[in-house]
Protein backbone atom coordinates (compact mmCIF):
# COMPACT_ATOMS: atom_id res chain seq x y z
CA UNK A 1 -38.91 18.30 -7.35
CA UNK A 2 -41.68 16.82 -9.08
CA UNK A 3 -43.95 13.65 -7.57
CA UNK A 4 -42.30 11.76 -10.33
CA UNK A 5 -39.24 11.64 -9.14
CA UNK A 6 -39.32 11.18 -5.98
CA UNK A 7 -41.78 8.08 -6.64
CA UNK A 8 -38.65 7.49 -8.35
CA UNK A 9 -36.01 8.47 -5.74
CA UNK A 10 -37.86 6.13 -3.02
CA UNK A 11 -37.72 3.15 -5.58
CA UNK A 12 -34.20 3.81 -5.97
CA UNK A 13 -33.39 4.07 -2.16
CA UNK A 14 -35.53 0.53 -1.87
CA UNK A 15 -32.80 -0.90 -4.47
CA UNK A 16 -30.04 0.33 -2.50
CA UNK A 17 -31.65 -1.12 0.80
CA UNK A 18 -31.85 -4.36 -0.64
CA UNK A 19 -28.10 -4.26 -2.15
CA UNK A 20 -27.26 -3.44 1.38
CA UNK A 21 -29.25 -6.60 2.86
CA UNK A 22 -27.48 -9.04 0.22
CA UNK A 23 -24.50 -7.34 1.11
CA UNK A 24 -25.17 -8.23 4.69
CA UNK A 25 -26.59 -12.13 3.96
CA UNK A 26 -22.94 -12.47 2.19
CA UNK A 27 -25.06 -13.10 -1.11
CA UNK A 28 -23.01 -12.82 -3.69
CA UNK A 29 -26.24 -14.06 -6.18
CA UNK A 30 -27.93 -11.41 -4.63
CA UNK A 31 -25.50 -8.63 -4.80
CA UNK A 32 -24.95 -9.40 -8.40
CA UNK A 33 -28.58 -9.08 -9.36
CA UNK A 34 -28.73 -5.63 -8.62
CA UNK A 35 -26.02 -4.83 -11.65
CA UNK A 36 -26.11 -4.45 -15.00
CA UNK A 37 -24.25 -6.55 -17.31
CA UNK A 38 -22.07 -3.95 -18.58
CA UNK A 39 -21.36 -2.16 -15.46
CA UNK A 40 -18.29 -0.36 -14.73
CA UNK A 41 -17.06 -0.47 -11.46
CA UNK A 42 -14.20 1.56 -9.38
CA UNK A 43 -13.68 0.18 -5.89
CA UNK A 44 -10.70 1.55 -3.79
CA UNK A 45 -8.71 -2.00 -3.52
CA UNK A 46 -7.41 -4.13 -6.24
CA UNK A 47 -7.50 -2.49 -9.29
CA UNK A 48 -8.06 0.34 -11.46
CA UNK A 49 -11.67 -0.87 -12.78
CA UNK A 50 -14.08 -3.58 -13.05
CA UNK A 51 -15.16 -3.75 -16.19
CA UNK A 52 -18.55 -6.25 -16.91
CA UNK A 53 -21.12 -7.85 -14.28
CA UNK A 54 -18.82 -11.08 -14.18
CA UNK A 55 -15.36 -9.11 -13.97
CA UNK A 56 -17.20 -7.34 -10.97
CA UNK A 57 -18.59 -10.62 -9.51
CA UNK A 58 -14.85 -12.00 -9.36
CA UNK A 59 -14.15 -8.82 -7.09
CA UNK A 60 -17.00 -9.59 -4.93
CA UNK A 61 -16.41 -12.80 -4.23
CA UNK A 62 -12.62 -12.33 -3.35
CA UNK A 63 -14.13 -9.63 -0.74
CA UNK A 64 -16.75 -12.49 0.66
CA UNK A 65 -13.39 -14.55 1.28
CA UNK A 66 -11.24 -11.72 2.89
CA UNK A 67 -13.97 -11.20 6.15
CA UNK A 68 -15.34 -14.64 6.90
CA UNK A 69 -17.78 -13.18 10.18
CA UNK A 70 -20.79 -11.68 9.58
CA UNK A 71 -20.99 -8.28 7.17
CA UNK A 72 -21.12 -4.75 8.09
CA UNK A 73 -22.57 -1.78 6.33
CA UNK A 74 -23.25 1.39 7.39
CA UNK A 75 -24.52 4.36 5.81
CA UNK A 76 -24.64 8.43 6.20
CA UNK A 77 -25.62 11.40 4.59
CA UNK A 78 -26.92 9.53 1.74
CA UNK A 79 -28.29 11.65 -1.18
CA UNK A 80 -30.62 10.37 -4.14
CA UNK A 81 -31.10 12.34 -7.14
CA UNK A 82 -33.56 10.65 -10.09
CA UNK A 83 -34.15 12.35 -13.38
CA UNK A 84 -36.07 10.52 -15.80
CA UNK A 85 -34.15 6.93 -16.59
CA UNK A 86 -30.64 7.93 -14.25
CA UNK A 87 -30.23 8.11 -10.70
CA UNK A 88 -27.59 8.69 -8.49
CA UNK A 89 -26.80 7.67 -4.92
CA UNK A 90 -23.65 9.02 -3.06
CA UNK A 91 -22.64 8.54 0.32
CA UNK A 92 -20.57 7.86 3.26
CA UNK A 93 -20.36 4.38 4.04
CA UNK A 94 -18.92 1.81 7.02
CA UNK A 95 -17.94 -1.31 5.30
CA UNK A 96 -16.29 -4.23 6.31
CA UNK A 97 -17.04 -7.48 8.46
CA UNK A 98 -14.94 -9.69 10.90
CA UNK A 99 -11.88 -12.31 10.62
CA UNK A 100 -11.82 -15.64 11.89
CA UNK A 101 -10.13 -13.95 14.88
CA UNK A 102 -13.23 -12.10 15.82
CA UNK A 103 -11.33 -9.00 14.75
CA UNK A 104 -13.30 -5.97 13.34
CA UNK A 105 -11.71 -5.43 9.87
CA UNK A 106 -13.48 -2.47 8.10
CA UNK A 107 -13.53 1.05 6.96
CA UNK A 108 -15.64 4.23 5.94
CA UNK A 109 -15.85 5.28 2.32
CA UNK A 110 -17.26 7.45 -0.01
CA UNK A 111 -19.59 5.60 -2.18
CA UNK A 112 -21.11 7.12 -5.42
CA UNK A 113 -23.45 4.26 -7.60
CA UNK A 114 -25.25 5.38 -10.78
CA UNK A 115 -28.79 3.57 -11.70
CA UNK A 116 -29.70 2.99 -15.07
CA UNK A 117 -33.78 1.93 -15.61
CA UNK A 118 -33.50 -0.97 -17.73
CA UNK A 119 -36.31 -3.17 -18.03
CA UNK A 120 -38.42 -1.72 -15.46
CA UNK A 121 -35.73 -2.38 -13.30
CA UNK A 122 -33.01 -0.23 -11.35
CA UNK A 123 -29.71 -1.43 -12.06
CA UNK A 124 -26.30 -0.35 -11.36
CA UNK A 125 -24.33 1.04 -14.17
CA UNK A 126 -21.48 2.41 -12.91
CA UNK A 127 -20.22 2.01 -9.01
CA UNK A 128 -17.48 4.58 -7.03
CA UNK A 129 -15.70 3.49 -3.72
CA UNK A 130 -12.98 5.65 -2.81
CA UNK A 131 -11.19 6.93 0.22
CA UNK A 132 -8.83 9.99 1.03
CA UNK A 133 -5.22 8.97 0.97
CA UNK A 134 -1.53 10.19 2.87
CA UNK A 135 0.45 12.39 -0.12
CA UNK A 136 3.47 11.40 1.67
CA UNK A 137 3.06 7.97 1.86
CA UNK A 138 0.21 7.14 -0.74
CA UNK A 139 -1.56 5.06 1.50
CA UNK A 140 -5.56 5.14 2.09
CA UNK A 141 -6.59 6.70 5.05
CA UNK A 142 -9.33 3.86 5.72
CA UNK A 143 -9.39 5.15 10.26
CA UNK A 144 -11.47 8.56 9.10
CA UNK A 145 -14.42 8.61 10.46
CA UNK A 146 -17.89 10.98 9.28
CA UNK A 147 -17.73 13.20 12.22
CA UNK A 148 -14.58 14.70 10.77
CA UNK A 149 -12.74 14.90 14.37
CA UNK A 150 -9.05 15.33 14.38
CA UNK A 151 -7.67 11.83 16.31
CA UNK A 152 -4.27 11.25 17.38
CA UNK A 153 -3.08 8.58 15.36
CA UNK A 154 -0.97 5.46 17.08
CA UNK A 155 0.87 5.79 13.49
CA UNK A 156 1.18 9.38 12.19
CA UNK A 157 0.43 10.65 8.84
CA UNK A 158 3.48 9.98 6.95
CA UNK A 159 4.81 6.93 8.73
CA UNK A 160 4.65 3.49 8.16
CA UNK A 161 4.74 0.56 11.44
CA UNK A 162 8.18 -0.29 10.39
CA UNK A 163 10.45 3.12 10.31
CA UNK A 164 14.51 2.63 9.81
CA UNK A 165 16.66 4.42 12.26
CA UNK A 166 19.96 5.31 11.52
CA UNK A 167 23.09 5.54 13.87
CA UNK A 168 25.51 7.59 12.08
CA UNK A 169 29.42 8.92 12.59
CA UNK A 170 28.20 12.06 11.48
CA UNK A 171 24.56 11.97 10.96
CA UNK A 172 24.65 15.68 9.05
CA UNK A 173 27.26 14.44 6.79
CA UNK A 174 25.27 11.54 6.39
CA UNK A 175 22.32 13.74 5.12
CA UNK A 176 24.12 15.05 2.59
CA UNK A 177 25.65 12.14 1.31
CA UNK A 178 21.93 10.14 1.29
CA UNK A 179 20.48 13.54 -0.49
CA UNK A 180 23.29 13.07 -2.87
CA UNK A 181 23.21 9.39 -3.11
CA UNK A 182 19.69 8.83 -3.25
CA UNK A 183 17.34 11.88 -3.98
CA UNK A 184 17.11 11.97 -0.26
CA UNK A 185 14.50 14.98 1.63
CA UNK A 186 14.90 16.37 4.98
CA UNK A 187 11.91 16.77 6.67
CA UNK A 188 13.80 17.66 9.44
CA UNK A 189 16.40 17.40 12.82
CA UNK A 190 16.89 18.34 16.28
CA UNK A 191 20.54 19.85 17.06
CA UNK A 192 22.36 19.32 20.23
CA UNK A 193 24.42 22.12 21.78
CA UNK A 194 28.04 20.42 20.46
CA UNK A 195 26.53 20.22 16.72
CA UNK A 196 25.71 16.53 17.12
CA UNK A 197 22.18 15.60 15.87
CA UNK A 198 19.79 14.11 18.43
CA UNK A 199 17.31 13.20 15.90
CA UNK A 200 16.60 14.21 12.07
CA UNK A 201 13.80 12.56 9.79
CA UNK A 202 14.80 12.55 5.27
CA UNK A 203 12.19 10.55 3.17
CA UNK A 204 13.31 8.50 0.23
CA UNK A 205 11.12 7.18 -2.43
CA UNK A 206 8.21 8.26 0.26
CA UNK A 207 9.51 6.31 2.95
CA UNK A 208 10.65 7.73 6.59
CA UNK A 209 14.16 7.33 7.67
CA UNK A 210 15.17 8.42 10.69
CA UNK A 211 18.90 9.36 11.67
CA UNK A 212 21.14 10.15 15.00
CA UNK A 213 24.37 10.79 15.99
CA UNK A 214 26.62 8.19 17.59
CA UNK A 215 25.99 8.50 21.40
CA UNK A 216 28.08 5.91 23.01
CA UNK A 217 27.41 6.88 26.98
CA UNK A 218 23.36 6.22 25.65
CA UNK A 219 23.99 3.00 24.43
CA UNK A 220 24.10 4.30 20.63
CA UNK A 221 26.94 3.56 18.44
CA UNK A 222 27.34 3.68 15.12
CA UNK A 223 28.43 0.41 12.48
CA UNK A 224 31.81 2.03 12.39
CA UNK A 225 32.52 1.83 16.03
CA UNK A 226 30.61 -1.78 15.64
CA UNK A 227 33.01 -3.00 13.52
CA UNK A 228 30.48 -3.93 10.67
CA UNK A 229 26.85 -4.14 10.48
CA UNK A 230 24.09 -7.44 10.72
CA UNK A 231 21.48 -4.70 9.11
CA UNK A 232 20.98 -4.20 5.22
CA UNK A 233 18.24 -1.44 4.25
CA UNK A 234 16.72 -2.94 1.12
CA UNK A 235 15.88 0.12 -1.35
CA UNK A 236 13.28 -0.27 -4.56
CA UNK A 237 14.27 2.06 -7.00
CA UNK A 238 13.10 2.73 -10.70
CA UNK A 239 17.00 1.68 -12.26
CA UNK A 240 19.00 -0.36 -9.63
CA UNK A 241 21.99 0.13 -12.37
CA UNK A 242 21.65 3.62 -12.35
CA UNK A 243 20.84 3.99 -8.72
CA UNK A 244 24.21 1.86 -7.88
CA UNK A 245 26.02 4.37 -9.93
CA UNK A 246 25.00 7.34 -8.55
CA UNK A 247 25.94 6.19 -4.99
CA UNK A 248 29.12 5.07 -5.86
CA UNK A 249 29.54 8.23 -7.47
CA UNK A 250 28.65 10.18 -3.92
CA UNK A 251 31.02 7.98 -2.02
CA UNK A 252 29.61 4.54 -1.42
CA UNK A 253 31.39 1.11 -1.65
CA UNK A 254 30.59 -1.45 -4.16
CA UNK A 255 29.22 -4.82 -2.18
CA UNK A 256 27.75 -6.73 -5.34
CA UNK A 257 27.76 -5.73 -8.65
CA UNK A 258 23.82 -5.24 -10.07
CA UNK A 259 22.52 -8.50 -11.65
CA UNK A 260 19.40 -10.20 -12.38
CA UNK A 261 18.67 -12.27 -9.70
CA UNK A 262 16.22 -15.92 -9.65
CA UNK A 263 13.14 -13.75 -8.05
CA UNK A 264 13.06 -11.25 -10.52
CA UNK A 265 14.55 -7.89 -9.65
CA UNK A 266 17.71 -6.86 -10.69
CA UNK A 267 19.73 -6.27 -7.38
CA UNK A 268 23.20 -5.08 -5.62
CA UNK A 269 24.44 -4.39 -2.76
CA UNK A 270 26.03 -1.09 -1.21
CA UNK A 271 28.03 0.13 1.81
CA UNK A 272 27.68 3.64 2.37
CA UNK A 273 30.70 5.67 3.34
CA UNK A 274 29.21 5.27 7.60
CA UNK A 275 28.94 1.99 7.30
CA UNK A 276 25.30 0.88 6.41
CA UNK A 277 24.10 -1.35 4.08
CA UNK A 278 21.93 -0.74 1.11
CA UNK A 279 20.74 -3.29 -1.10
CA UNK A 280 19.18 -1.25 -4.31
CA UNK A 281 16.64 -3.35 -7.08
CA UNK A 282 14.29 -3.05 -9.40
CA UNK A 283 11.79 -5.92 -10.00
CA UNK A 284 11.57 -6.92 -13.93
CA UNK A 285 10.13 -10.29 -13.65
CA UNK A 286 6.49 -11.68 -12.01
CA UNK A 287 7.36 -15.25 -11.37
CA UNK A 288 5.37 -17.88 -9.34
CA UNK A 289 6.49 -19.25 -5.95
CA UNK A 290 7.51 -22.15 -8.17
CA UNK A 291 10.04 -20.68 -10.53
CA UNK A 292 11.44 -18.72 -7.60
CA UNK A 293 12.28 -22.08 -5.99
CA UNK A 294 13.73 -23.35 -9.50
CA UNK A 295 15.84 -20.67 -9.81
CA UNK A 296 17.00 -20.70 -6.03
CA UNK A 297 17.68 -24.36 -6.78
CA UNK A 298 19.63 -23.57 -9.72
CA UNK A 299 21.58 -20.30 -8.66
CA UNK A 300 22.65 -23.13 -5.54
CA UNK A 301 23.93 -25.99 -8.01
CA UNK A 302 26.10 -23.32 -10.25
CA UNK A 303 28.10 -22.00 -6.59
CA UNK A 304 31.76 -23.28 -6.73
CA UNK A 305 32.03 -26.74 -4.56
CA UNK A 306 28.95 -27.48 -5.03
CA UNK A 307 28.62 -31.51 -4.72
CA UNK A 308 26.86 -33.71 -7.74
CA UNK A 309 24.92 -34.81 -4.57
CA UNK A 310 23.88 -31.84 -4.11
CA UNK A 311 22.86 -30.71 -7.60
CA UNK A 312 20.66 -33.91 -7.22
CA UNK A 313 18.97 -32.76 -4.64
């Protein structure tokens, strides 16, 4: 490497240095200064891109609001590389800052930021957070840390906090009929000695189920021995139409006919041959909070006995 560049390498590290103290000072003025007006900017929430210093400054400012404690920034096994007008910086990095709760909300990265010299000046022209992400579930995987060390996870790869467990009259027939029904994947069960299944795990549309036999001397009993069910799994699929079809098709019961519904998805309602329910919908509409309550109010005033009090209201 010639002197040249790393005179030029140190005066790009100084421009990162002082990004990273704006960053800290919650400066958005500051951060913004270090960008060029036609920057292009991936960041790993939100959206796709950023396109333009004031598309960018938008993002930044709606970060600012999300931590209102003090910033945090970290960095590791950062790497400059200068060649005549272009530089670029990649690294690990520990973003994030605390809640009004005092709550550490934050997560490493990998950060790549190109320079452009414009002016005399180093300025961003294109910016790269990312993170590694669960195939299974397609969430980020913001708890890695730089030392690489395998942790046990409170939640595993592949689950989410919420989880729906099924008690079924037949939990391997079930199987079938859900693979059947809904595209359903066994990831995989635990067989008792009479046949029964103790536990088994399918995925749908990437989420976890998990299933069991009816066990009434352990307290487990299935909505057919219940009599009915207060539970309804709600399913988003692709073509709710063509979703209710196909598990009618396997063997499930009818609840509500598909139809477009005041908050925008198309929606029905299913009962599947062990008695659980399934609502299955695909959202066509973005509405506001507002027209959702219009539409409630309306879908209310058209119900049979319905008072002219009422539709007043």
């Amino acid at each position: 490497m010639d002197a040249a560049s790393k005179t030029e390498e140190a005066a790009v590290r100084q421009r990162l240095d002082s990004w990273i103290a704006a960053f800290l000072a919650k400066d958005t003025d500051a951060i913004m200064a270090h960008y060029a007006t036609d920057v292009v900017a991936y960041d790993a929430i939100q959206q796709l891109q950023f396109k333009g210093k004031e598309a960018y400054r938008k993002h930044w400012e709606a970060c600012m609001q999300m931590c209102q404690g003090p910033g945090m920034f970290e960095v590791k096994e950062a790497a400059t590389h200068a060649v005549q007008d272009l530089a670029v910086v990649h690294a690990l990095v520990y973003c994030g800052g605390t809640d009004d709760a005092g709550q550490t909300q934050g997560a490493w990265m990998r950060m790549t930021t190109t320079y452009r010299q414009i002016g005399g000046e180093w300025l961003i022209v294109h910016e790269h957070f990312s993170a590694p992400f669960d195939m299974q579930t397609g969430k980020a995987l913001f708890d890695i840390a730089p030392d690489n060390q395998q942790k046990t996870r409170a939640i595993p790869l592949g689950m989410s906090a919420v989880t729906p467990h099924l008690v079924c009259d037949g939990a391997s027939d079930a199987i079938a009929f859900y693979q059947k029904a809904f595209g359903a994947q066994e990831e995989g069960r635990m067989d008792m000695p009479d046949g029964k299944l103790a536990h088994a795990s399918i995925r749908i549309g990437g989420a976890a189920i998990m299933l069991v036999d009816e066990f009434p001397q352990w307290g487990s009993f299935s909505p057919k021995t219940l009599k009915g069910t207060p539970v309804t799994v709600h399913l988003y699929v692709q073509d709710a139409d063509a979703a209710m079809k196909k598990a009618v098709e396997a063997g499930a019961r009818e609840i509500m006919a598909v139809q477009e519904m005041f908050w925008g998805d198309r929606y029905g309602v299913l009962e599947d041959p062990y008695g659980h329910r399934w609502s299955v919908a695909t959202h066509v509409r973005d509405l506001t909070p507002e027209q959702i309550k219009e539409g409630a109010m309306q879908m209310m005033q058209d119900q049979p006995g319905c008072t002219d009090q009422q539709k007043a209201q």
